[in-house]
C-alpha atoms as a PDB file:
ATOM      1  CA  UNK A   1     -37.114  25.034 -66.565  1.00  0.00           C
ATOM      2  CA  UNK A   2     -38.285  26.000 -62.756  1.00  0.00           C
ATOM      3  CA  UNK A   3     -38.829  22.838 -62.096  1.00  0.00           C
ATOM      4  CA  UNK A   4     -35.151  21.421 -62.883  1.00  0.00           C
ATOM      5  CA  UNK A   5     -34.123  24.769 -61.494  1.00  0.00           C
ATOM      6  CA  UNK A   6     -35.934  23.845 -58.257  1.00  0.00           C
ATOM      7  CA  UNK A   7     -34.852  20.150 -58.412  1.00  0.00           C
ATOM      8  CA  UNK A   8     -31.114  20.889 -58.411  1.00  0.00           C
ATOM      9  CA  UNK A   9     -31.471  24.093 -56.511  1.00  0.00           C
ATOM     10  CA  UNK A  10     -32.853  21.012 -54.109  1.00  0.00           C
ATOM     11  CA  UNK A  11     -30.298  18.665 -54.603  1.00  0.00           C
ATOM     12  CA  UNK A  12     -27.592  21.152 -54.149  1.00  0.00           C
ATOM     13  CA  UNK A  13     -28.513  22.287 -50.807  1.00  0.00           C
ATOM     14  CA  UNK A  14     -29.189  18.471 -49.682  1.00  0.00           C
ATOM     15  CA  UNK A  15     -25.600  17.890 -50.837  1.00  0.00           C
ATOM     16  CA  UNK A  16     -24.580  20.734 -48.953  1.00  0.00           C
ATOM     17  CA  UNK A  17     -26.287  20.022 -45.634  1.00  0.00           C
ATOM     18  CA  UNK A  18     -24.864  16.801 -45.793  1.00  0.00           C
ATOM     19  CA  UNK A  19     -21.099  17.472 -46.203  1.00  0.00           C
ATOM     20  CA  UNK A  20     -21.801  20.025 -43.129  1.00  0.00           C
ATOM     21  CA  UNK A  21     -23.698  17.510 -41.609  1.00  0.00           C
ATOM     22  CA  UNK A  22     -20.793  14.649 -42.575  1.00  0.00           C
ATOM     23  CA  UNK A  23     -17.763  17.315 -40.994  1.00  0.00           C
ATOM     24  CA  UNK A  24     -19.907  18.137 -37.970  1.00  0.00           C
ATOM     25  CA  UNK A  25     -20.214  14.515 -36.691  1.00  0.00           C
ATOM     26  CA  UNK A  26     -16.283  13.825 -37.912  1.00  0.00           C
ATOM     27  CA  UNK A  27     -15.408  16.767 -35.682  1.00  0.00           C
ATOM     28  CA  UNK A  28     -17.200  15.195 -32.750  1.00  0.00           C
ATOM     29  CA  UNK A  29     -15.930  11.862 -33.494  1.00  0.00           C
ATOM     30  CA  UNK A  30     -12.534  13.155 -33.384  1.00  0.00           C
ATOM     31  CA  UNK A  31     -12.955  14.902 -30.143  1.00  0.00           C
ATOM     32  CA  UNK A  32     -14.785  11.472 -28.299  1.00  0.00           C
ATOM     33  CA  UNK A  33     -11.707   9.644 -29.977  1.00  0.00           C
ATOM     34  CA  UNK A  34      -9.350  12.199 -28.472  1.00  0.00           C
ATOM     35  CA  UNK A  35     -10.981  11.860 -25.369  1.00  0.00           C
ATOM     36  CA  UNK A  36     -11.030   7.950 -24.974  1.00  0.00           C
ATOM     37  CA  UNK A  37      -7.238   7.722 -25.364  1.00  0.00           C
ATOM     38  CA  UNK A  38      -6.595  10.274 -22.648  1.00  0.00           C
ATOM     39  CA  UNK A  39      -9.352   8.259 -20.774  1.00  0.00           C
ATOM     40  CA  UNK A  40      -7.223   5.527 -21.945  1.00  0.00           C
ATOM     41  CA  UNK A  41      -3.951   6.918 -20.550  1.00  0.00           C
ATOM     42  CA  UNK A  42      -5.322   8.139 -17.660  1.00  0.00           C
ATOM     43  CA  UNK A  43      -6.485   4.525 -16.605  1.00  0.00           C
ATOM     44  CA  UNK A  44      -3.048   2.929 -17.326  1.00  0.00           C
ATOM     45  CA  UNK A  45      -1.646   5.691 -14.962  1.00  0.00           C
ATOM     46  CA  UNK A  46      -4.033   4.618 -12.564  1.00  0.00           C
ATOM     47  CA  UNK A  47      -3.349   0.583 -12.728  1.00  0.00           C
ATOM     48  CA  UNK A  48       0.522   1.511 -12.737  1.00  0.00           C
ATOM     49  CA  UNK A  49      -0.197   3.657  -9.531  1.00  0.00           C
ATOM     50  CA  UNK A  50      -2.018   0.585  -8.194  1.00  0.00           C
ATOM     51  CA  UNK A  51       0.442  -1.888  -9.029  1.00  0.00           C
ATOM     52  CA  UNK A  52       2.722   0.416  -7.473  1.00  0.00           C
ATOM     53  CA  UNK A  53       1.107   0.879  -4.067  1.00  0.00           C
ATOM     54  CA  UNK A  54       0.345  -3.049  -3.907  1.00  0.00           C
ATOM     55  CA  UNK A  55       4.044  -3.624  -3.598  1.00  0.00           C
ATOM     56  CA  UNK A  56       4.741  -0.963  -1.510  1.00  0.00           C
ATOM     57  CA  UNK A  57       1.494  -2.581   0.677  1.00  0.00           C
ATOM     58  CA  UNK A  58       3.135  -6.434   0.141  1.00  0.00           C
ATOM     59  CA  UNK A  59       6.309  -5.531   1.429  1.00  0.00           C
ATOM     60  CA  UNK A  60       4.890  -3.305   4.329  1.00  0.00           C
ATOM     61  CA  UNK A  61       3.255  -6.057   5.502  1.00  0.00           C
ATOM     62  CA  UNK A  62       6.057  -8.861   5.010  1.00  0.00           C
ATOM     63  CA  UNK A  63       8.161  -6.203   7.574  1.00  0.00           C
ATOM     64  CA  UNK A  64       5.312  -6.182   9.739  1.00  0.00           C
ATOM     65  CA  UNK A  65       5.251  -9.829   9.738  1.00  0.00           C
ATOM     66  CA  UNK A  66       8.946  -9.791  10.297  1.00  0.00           C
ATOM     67  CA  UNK A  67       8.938  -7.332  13.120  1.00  0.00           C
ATOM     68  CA  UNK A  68       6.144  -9.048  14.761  1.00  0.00           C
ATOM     69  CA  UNK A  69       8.159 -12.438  14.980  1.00  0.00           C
ATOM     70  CA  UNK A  70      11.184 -10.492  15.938  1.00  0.00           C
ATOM     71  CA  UNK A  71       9.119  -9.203  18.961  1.00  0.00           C
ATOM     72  CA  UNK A  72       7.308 -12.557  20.352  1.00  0.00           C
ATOM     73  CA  UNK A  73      11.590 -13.780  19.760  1.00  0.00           C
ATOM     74  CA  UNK A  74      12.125 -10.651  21.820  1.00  0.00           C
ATOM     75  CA  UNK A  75       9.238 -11.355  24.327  1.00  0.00           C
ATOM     76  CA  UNK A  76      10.194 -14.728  25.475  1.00  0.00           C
ATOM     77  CA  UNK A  77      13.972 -13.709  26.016  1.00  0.00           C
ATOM     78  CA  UNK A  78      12.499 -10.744  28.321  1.00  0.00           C
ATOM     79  CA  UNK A  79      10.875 -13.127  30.112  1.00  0.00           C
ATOM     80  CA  UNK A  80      13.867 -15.750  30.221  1.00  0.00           C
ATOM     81  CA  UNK A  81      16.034 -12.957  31.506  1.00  0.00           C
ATOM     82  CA  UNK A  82      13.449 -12.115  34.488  1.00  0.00           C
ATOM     83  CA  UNK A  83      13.155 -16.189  35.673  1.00  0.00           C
ATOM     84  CA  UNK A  84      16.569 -16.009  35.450  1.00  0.00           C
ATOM     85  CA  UNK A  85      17.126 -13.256  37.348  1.00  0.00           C
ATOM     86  CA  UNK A  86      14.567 -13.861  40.137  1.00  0.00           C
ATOM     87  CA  UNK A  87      16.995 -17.410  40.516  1.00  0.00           C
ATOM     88  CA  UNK A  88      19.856 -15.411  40.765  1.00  0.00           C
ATOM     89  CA  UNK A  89      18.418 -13.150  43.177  1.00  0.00           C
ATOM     90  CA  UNK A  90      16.793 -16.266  45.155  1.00  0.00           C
ATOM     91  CA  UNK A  91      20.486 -17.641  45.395  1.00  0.00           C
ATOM     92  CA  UNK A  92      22.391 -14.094  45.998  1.00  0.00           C
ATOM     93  CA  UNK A  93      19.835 -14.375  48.831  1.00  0.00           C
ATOM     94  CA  UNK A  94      20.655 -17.639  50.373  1.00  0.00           C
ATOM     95  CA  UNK A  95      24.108 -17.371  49.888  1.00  0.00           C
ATOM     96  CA  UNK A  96      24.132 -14.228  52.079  1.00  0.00           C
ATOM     97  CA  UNK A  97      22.138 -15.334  54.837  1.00  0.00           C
ATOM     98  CA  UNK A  98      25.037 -18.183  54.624  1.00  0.00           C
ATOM     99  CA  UNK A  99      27.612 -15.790  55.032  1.00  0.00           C
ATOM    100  CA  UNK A 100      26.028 -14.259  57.991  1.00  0.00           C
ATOM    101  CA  UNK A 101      25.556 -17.388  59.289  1.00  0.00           C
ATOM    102  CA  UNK A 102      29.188 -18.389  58.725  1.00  0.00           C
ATOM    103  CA  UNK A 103      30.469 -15.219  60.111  1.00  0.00           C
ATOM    104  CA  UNK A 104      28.856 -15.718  62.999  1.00  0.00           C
ATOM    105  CA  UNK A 105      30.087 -19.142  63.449  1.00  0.00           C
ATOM    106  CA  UNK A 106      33.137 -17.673  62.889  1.00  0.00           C
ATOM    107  CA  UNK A 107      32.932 -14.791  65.713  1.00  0.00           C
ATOM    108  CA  UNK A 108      31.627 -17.447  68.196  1.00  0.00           C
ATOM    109  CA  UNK A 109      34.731 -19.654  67.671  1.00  0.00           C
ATOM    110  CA  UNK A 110      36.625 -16.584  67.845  1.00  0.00           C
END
């Protein structure tokens, strides 16, 4: 009678100890399951952020690209303008020393 007594005294605490063992392992699953899908969400945040910042990125550097042909456009008409303004003042030149020399043509006639 002990012994029986003993053996399900035994088997009745081994059952026990296992359903607490059998919760406390659920209860941790749970919380590493919890914990992966706000790892989870967390991520896709992240590659939406990334995805986000690319474009902004892309199109940054399609206006750079755009301002930087607009400036070498700008560039060569700058320097355009000056040649032809160092011809215009070449000519404003020599057609002044023209009119002096026709005015005094003029005041030796005169």
């Amino acid at each position: 009678m002990f012994l029986e007594w003993f053996v399900v005294s035994s088997l009745i605490l081994f059952v026990l100890f296992m359903l607490i063992k059998t919760f406390f392992y659920k209860s941790i699953a749970q919380k590493e399951e919890k914990s992966s899908a706000v790892m989870k969400l967390t991520l896709q945040e992240a590659e939406i952020l990334i995805r986000k910042h690319q474009l902004q990125l892309q199109r940054a550097l399609g206006n750079i690209d755009i301002l930087t042909d607009e400036i070498t456009s700008l560039r060569n008409e700058v320097k355009l303008l000056k040649q032809r303004n160092s011809q215009y003042r070449i000519e404003s030149e020599k057609y002044k020393s023209r009119i002096k020399d026709l005015e005094q043509k003029i005041e030796a006639l005169l």
